[in-house]
PDB file of N, CA and C in Angstrom:
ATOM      1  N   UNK A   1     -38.554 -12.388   3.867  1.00  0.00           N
ATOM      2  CA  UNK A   1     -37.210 -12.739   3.480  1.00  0.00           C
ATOM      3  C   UNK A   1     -37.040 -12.492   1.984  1.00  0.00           C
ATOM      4  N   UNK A   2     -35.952 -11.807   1.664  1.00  0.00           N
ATOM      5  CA  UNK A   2     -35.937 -11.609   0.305  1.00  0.00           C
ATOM      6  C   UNK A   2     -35.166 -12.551  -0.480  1.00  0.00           C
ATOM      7  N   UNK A   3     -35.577 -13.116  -1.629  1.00  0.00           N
ATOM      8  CA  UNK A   3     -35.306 -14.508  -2.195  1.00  0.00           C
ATOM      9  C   UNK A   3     -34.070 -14.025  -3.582  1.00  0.00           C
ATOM     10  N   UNK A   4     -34.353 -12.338  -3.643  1.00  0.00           N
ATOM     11  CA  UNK A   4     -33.808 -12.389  -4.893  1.00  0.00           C
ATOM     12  C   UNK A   4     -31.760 -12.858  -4.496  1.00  0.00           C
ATOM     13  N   UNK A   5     -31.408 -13.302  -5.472  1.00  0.00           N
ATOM     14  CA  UNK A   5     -29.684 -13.339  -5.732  1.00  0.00           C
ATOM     15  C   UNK A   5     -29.017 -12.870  -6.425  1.00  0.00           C
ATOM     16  N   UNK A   6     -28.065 -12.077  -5.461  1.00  0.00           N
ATOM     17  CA  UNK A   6     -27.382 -10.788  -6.133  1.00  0.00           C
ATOM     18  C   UNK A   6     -26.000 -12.132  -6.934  1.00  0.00           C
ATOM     19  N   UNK A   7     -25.706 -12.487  -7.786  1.00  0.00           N
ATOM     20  CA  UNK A   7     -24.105 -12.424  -8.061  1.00  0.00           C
ATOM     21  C   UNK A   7     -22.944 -11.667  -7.462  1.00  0.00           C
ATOM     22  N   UNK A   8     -22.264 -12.672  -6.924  1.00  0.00           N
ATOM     23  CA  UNK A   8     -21.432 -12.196  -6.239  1.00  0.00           C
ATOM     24  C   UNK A   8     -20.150 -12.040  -7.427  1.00  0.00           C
ATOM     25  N   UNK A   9     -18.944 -10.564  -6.923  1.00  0.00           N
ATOM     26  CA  UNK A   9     -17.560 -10.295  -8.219  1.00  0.00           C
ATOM     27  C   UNK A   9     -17.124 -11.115  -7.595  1.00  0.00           C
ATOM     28  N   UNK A  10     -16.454 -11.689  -8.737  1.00  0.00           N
ATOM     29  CA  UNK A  10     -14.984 -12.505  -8.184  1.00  0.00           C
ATOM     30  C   UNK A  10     -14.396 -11.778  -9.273  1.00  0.00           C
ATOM     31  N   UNK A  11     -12.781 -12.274  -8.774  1.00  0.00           N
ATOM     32  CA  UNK A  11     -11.793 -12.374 -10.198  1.00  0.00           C
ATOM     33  C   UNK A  11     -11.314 -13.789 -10.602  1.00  0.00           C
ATOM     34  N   UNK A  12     -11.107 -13.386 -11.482  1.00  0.00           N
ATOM     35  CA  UNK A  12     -10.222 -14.717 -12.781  1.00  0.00           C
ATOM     36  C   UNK A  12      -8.991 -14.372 -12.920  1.00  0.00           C
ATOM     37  N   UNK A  13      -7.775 -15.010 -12.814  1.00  0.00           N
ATOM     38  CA  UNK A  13      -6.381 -14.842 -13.136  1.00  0.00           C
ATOM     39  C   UNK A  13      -6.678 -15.561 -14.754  1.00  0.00           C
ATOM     40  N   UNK A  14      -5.485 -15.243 -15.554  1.00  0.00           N
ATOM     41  CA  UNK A  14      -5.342 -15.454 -16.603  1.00  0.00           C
ATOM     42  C   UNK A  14      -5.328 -17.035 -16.825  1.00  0.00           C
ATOM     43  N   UNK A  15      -4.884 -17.795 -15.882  1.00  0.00           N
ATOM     44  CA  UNK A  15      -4.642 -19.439 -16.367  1.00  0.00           C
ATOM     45  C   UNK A  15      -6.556 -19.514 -16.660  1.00  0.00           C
ATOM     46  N   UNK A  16      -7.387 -19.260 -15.920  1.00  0.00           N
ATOM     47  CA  UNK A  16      -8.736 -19.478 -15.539  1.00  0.00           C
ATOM     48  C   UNK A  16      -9.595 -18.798 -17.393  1.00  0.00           C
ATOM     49  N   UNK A  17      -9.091 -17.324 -16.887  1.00  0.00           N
ATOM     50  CA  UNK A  17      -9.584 -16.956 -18.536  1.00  0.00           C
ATOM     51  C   UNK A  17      -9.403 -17.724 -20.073  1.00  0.00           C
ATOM     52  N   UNK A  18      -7.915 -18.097 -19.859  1.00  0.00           N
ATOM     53  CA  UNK A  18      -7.324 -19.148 -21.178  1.00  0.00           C
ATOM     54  C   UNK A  18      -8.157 -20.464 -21.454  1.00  0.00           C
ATOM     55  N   UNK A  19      -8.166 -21.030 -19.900  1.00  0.00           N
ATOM     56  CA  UNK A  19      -8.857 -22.190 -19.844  1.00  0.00           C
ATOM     57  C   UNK A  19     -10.563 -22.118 -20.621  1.00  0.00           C
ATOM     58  N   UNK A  20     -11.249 -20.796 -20.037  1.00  0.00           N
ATOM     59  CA  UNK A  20     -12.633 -20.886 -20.118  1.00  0.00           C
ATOM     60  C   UNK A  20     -12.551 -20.577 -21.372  1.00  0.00           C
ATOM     61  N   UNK A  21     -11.803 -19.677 -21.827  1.00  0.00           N
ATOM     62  CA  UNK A  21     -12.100 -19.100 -23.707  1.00  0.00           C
ATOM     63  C   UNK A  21     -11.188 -19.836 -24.604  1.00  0.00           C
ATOM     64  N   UNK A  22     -10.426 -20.785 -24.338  1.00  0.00           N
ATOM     65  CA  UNK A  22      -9.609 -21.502 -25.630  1.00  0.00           C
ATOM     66  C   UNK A  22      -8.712 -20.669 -25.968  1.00  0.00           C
ATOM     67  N   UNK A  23      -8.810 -19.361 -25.751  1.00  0.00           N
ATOM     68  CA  UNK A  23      -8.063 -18.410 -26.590  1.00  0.00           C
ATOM     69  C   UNK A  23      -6.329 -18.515 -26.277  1.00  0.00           C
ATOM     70  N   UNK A  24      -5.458 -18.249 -26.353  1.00  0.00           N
ATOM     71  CA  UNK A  24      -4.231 -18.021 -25.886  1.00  0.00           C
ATOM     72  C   UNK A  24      -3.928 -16.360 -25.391  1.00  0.00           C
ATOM     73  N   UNK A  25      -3.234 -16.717 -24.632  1.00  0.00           N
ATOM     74  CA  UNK A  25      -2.627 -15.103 -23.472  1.00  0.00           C
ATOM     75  C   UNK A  25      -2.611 -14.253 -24.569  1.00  0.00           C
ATOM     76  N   UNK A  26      -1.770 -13.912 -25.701  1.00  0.00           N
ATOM     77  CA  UNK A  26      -1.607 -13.155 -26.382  1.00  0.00           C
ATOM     78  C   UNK A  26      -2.582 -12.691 -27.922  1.00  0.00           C
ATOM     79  N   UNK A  27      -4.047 -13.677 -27.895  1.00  0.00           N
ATOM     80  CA  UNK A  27      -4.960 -13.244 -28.166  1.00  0.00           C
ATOM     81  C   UNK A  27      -5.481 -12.977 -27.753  1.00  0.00           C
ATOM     82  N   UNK A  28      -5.521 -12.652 -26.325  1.00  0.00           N
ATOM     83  CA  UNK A  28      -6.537 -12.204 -25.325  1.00  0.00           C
ATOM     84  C   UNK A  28      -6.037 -10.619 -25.144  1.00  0.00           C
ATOM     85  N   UNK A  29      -4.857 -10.562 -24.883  1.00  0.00           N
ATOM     86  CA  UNK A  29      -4.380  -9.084 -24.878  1.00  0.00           C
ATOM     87  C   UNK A  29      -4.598  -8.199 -26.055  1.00  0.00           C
ATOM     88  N   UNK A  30      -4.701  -8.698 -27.250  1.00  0.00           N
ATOM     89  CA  UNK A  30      -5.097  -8.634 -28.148  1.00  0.00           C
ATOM     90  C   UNK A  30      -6.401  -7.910 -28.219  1.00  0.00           C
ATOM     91  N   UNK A  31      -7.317  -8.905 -28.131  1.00  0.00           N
ATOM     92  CA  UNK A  31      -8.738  -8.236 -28.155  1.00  0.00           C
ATOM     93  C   UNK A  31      -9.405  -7.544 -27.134  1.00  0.00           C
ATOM     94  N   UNK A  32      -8.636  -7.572 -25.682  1.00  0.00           N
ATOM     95  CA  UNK A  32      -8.645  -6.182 -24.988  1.00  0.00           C
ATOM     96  C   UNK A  32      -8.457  -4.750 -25.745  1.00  0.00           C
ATOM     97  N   UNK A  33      -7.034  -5.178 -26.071  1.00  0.00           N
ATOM     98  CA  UNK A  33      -6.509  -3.883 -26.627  1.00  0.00           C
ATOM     99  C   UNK A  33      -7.674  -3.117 -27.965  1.00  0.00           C
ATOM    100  N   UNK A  34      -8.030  -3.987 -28.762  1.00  0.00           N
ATOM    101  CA  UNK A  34      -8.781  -3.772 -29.662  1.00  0.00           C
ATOM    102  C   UNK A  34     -10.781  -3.487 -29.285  1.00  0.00           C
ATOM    103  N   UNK A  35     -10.574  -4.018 -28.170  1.00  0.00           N
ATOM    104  CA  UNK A  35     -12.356  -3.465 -27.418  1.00  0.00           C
ATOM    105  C   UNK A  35     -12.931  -4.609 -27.327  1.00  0.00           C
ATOM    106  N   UNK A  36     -12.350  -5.945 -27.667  1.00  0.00           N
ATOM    107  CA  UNK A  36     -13.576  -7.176 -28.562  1.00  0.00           C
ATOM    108  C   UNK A  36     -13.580  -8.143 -27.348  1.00  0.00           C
ATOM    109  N   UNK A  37     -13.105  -7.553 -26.143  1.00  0.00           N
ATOM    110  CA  UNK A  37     -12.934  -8.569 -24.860  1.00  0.00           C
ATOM    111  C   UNK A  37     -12.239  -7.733 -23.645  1.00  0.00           C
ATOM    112  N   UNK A  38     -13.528  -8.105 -22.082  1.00  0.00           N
ATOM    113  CA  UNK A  38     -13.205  -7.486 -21.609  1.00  0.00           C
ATOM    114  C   UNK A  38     -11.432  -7.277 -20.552  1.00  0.00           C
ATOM    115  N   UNK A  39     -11.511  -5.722 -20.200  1.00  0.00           N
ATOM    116  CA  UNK A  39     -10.526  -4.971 -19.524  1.00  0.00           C
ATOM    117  C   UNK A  39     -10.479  -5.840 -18.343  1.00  0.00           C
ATOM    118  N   UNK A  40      -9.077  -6.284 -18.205  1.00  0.00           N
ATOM    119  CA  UNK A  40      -8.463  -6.662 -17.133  1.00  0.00           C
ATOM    120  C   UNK A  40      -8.571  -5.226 -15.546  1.00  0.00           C
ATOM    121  N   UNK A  41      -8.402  -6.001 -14.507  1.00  0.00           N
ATOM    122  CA  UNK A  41      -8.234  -5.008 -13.387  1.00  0.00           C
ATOM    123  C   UNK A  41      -7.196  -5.291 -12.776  1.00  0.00           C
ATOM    124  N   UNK A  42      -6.325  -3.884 -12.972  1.00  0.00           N
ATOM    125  CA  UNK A  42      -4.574  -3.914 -11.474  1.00  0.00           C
ATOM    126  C   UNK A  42      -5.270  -4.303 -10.356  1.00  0.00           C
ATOM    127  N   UNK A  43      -4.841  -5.584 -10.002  1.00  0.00           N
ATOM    128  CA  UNK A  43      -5.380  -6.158  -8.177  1.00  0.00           C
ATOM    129  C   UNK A  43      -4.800  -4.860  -7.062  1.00  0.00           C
ATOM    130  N   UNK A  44      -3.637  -4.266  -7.454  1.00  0.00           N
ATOM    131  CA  UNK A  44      -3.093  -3.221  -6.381  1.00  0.00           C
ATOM    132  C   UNK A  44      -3.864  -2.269  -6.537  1.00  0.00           C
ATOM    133  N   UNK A  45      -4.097  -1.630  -7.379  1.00  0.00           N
ATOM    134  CA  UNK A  45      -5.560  -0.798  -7.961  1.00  0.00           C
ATOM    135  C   UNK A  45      -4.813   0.596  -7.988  1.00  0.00           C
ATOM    136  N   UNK A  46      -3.335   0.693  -7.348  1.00  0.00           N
ATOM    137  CA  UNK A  46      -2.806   1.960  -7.280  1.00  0.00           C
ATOM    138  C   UNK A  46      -1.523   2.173  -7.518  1.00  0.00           C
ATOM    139  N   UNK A  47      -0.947   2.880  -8.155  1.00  0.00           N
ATOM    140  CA  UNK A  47       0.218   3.495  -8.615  1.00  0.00           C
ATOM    141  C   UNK A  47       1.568   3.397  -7.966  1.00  0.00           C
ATOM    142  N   UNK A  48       2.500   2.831  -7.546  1.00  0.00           N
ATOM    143  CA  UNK A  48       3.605   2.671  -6.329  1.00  0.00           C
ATOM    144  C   UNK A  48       3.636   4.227  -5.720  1.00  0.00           C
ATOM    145  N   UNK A  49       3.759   4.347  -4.535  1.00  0.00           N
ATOM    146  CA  UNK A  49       4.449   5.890  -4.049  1.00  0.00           C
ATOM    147  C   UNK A  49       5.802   6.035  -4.326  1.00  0.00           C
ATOM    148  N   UNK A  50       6.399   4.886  -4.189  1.00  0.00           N
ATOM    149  CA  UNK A  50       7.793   4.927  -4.563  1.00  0.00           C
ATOM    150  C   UNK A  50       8.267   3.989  -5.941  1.00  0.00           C
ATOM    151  N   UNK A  51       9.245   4.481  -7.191  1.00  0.00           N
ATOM    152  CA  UNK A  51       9.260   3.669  -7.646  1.00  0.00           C
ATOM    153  C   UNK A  51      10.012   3.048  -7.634  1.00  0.00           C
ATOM    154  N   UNK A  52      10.552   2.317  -6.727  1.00  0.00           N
ATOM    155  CA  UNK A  52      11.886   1.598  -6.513  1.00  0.00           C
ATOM    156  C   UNK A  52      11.381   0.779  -5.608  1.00  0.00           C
ATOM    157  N   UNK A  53       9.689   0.723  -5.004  1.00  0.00           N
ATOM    158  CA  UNK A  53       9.592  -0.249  -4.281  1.00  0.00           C
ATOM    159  C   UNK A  53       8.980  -1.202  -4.909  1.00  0.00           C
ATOM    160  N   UNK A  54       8.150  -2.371  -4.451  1.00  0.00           N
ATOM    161  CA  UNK A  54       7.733  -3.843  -4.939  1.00  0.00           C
ATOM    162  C   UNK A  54       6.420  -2.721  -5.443  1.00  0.00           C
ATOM    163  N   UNK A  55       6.471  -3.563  -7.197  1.00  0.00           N
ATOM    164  CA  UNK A  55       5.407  -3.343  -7.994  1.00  0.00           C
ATOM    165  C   UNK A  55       4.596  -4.443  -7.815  1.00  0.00           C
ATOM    166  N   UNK A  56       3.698  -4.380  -7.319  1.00  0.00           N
ATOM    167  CA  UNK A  56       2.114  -5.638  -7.764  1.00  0.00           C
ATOM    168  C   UNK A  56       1.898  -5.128  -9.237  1.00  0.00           C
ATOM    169  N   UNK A  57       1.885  -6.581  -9.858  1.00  0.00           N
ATOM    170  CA  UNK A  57       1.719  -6.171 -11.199  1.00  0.00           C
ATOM    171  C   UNK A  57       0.446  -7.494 -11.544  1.00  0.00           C
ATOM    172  N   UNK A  58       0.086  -8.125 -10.521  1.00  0.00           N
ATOM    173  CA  UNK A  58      -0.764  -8.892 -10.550  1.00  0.00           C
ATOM    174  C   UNK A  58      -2.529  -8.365 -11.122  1.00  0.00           C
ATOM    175  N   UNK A  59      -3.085  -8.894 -12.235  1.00  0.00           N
ATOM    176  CA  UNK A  59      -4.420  -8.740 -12.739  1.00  0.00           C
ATOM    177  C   UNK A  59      -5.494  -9.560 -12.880  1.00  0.00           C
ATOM    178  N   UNK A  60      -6.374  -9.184 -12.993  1.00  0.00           N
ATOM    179  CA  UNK A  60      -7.500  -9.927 -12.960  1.00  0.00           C
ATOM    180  C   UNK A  60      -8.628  -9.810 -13.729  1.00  0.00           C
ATOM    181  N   UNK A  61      -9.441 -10.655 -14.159  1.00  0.00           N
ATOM    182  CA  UNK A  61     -10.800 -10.104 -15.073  1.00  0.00           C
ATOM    183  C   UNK A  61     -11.918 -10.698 -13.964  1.00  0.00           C
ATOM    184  N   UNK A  62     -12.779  -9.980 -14.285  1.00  0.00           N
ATOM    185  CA  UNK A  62     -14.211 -10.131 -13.570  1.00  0.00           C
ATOM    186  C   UNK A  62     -15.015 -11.640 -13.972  1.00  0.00           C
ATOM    187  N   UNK A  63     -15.105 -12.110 -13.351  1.00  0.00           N
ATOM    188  CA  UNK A  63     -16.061 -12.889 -13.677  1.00  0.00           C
ATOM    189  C   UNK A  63     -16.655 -12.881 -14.207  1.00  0.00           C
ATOM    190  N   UNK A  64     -17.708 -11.826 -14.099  1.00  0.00           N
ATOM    191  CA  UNK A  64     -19.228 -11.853 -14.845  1.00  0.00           C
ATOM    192  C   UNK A  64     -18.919 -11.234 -16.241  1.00  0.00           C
ATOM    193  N   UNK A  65     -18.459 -10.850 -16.435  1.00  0.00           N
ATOM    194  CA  UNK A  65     -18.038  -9.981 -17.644  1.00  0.00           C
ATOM    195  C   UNK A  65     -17.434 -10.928 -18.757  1.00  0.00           C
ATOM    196  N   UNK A  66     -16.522 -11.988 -18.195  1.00  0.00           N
ATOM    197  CA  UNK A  66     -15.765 -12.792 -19.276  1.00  0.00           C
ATOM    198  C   UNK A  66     -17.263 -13.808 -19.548  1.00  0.00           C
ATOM    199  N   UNK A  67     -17.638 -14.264 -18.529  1.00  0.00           N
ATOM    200  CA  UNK A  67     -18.821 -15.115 -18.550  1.00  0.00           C
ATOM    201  C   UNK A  67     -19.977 -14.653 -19.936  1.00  0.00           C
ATOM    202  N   UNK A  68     -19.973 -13.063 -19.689  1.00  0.00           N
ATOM    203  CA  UNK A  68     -21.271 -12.193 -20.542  1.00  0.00           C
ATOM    204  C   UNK A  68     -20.645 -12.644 -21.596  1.00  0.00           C
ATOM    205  N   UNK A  69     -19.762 -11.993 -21.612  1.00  0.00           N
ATOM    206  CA  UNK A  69     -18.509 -11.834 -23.115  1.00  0.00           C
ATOM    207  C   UNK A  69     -19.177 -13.497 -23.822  1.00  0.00           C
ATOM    208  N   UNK A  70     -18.832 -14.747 -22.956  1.00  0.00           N
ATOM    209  CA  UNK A  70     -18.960 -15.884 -23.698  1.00  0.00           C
ATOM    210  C   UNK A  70     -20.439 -15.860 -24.258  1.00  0.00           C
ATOM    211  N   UNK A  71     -21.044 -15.636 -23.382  1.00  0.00           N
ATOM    212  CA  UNK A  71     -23.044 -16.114 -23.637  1.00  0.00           C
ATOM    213  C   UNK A  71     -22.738 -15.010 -24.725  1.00  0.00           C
ATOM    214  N   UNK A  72     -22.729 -13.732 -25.258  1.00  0.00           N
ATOM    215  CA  UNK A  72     -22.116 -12.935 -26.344  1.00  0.00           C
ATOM    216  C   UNK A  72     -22.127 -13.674 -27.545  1.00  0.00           C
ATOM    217  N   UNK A  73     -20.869 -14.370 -27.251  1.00  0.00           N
ATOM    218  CA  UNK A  73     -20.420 -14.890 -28.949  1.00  0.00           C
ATOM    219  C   UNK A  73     -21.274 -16.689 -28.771  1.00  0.00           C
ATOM    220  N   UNK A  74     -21.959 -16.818 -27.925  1.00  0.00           N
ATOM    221  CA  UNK A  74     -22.923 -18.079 -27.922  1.00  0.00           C
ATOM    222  C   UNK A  74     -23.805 -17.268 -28.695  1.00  0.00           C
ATOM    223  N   UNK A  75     -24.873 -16.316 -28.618  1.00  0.00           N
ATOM    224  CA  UNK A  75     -26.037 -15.583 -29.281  1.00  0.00           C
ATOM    225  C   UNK A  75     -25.446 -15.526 -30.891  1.00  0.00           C
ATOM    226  N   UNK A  76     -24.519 -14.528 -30.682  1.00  0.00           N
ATOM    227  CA  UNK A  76     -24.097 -14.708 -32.184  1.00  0.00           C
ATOM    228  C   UNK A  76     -23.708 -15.708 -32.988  1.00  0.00           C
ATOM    229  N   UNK A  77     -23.907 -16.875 -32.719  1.00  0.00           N
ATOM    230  CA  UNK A  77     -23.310 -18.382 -33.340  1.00  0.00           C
ATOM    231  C   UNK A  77     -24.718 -18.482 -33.543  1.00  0.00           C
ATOM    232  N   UNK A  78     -25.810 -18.509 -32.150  1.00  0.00           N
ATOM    233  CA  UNK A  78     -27.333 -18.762 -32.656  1.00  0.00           C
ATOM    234  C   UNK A  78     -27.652 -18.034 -33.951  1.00  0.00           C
ATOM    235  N   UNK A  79     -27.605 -16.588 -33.838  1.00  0.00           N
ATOM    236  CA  UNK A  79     -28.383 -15.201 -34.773  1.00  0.00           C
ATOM    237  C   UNK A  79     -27.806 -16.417 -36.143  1.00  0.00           C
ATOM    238  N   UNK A  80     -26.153 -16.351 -36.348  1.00  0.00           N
ATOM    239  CA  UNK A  80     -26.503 -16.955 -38.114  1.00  0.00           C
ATOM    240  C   UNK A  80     -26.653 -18.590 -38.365  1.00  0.00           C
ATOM    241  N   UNK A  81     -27.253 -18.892 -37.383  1.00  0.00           N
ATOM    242  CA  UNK A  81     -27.581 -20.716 -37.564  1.00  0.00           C
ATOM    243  C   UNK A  81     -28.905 -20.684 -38.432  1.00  0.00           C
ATOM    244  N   UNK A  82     -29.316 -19.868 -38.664  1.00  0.00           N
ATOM    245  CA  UNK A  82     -31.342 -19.940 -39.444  1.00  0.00           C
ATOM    246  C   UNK A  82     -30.620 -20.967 -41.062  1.00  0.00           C
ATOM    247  N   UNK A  83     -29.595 -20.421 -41.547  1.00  0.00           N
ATOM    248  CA  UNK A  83     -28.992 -20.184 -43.133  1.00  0.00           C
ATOM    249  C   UNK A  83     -28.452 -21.731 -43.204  1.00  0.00           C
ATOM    250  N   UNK A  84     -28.277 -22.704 -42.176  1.00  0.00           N
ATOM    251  CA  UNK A  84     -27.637 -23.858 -41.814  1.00  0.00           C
ATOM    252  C   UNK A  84     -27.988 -24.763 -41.224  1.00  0.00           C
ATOM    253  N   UNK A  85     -28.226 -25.906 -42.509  1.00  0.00           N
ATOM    254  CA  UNK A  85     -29.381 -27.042 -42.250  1.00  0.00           C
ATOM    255  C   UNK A  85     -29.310 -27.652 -41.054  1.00  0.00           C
ATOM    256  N   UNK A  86     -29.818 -28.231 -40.491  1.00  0.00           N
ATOM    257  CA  UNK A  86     -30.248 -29.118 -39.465  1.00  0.00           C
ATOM    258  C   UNK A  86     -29.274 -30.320 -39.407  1.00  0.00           C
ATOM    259  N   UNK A  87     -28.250 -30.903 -38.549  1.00  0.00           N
ATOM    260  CA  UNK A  87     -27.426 -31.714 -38.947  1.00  0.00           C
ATOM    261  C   UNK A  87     -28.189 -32.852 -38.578  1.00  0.00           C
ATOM    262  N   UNK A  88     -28.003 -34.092 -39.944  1.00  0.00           N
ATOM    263  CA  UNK A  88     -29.060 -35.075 -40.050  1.00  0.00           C
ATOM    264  C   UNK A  88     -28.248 -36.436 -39.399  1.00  0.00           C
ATOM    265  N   UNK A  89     -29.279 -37.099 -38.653  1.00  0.00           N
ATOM    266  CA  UNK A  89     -28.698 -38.172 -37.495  1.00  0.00           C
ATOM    267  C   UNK A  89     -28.068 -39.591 -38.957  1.00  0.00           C
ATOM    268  N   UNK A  90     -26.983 -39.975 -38.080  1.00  0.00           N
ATOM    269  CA  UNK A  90     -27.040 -40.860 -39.531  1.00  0.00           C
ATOM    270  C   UNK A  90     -26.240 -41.926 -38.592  1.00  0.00           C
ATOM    271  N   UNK A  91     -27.263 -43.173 -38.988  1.00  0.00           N
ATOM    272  CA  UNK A  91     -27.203 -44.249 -38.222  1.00  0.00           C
ATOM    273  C   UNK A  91     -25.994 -45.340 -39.041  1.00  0.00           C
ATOM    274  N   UNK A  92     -25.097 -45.966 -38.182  1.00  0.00           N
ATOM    275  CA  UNK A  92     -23.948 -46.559 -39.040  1.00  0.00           C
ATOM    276  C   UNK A  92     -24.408 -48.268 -38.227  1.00  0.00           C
TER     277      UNK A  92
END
């Protein structure tokens, strides 16, 4: 029996992304646009045949990817902590 576990894709709608990153909708489009966070996916995945019929304009981000993205800027908070003392317990 094989034990290993694949991760399964899901998607994230935007209320879910806002929630997990603090960020707001329009900093998020933001740092898509700019590379610094990942590409949303068209749920219809395809182009209308007609354009006068119902557009799905509905999107989604990957799971694993917004998830990476976070553990990301977690590492980089570690990398410059060496330069920044130890916060000292202080008993009241």
């Amino acid at each position: 029996m094989d034990t290993k576990h694949t991760p399964q894709k899901r998607f994230i709608r935007l209320p879910e992304v806002l929630s997990r990153t603090g960020y707001g909708r329009t900093t998020i489009y933001r740092k898509m646009e700019d590379g610094s966070f990942p590409s949303s996916v068209k749920l219809d995945g395809r182009p209308p045949k007609n354009p006068e019929a119902f557009d799905s304009r509905a999107i989604a981000w990957i799971e694993d990817e917004v998830e990476q993205w976070m553990e990301s800027r977690i590492e980089e908070r570690g990398l410059g902590s060496a330069d920044v003392p130890p916060r000292q317990n202080i008993v009241r």
